[in-house]
Protein backbone atom coordinates (compact mmCIF):
# COMPACT_ATOMS: atom_id res chain seq x y z
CA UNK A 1 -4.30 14.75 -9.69
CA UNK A 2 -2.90 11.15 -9.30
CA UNK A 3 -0.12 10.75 -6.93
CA UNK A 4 2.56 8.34 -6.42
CA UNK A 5 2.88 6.77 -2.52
CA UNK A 6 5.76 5.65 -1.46
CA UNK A 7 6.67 3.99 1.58
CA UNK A 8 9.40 2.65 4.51
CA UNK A 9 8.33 0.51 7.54
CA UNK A 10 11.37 -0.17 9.10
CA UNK A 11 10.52 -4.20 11.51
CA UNK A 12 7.54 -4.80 9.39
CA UNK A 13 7.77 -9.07 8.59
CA UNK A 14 6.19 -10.07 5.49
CA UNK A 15 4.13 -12.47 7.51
CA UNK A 16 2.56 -9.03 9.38
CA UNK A 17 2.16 -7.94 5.35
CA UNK A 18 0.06 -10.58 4.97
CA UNK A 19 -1.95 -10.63 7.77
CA UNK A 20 -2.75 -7.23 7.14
CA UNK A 21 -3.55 -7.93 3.33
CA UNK A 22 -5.74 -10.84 4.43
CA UNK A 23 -7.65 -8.66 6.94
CA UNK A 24 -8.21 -5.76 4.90
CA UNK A 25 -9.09 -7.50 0.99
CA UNK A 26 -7.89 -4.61 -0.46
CA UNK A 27 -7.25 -6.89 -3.46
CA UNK A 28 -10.67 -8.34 -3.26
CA UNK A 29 -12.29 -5.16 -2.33
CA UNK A 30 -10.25 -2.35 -4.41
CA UNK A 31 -9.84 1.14 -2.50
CA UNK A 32 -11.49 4.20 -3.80
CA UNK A 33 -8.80 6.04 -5.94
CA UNK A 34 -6.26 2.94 -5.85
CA UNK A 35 -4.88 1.89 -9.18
CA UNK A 36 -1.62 0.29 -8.41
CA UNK A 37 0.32 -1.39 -5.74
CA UNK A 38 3.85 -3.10 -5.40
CA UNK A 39 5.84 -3.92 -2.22
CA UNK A 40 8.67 -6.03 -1.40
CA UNK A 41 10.97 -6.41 1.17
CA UNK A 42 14.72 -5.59 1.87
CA UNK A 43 17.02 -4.82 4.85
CA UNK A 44 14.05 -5.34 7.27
CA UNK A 45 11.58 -3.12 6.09
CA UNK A 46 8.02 -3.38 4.15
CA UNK A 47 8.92 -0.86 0.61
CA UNK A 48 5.63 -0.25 -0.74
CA UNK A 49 4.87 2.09 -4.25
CA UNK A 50 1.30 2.74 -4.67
CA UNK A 51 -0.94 4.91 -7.05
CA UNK A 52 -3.75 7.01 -6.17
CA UNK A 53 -6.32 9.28 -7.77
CA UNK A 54 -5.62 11.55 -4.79
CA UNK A 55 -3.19 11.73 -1.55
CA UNK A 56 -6.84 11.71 0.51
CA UNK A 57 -8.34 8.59 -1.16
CA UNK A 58 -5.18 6.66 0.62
CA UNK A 59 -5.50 8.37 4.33
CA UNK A 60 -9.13 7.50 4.03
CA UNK A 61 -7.93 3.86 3.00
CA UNK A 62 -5.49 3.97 6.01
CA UNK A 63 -8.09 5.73 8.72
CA UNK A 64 -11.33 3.87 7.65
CA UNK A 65 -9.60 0.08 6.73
CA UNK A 66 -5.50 0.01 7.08
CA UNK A 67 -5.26 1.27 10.70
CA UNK A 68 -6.97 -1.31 12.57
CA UNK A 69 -5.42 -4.35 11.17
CA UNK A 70 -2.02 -2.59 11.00
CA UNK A 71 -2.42 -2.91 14.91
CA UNK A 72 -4.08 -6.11 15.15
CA UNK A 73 -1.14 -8.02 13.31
CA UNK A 74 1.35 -5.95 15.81
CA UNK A 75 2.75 -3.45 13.50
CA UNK A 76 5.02 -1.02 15.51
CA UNK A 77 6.12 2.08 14.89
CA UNK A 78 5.37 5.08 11.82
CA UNK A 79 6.31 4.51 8.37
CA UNK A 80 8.48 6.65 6.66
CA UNK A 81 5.76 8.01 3.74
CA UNK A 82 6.08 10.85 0.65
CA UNK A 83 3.15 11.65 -1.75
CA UNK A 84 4.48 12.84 -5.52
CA UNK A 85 2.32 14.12 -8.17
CA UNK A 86 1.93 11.13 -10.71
CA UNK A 87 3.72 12.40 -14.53
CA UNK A 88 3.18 8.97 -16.38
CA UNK A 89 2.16 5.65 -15.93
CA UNK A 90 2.28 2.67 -17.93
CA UNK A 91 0.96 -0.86 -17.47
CA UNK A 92 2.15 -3.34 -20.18
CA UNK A 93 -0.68 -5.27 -22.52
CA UNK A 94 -2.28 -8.19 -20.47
CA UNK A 95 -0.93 -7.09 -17.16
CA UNK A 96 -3.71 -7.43 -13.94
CA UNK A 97 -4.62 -8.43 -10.98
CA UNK A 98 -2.30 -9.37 -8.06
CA UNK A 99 0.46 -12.05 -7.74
CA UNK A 100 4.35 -12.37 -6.63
């Protein structure tokens, strides 16, 4: 069942985001069971919403790719994370790919 990810990480700098995103590709190199991803910033923290096929596709994303260059761009602390079962999703007509 497809699950919704959301996320806190209270200090994280967009420039760490980015870092991070640069070291890991994930755009370039897509995650097994990742379908969507969206994060923004506010009140310094890192808000991320994700969907997965499965709550295990994204801990193997985060043990086996996320992990390391979380702590190479200095990342501190634990992020405040829930996992809910997906009920709909929609994506409107011509709608891909990344970009702000």
């Amino acid at each position: 069942m497809s699950v919704v990810m959301s996320m806190k990480w209270a200090g994280v700098k967009p420039e760490q985001y980015d870092a991070v995103r640069a070291e890991v590709k994930w755009e370039e190199e897509t995650p097994d069971g990742a379908s969507l991803h969206v994060a923004w910033f506010d009140a310094g923290a890192l808000h991320v919403v994700d969907v997965w096929d499965a709550q295990k596709d994204f801990e193997n994303f985060f043990a086996e790719r996320l992990a390391a260059a979380v702590q190479k761009a200095g990342i501190a602390g634990e992020p405040e994370t829930q996992f809910i079962p997906l009920h709909r999703r929609f994506v409107a007509p011509g709608v891909s790919g990344g970009g702000a």
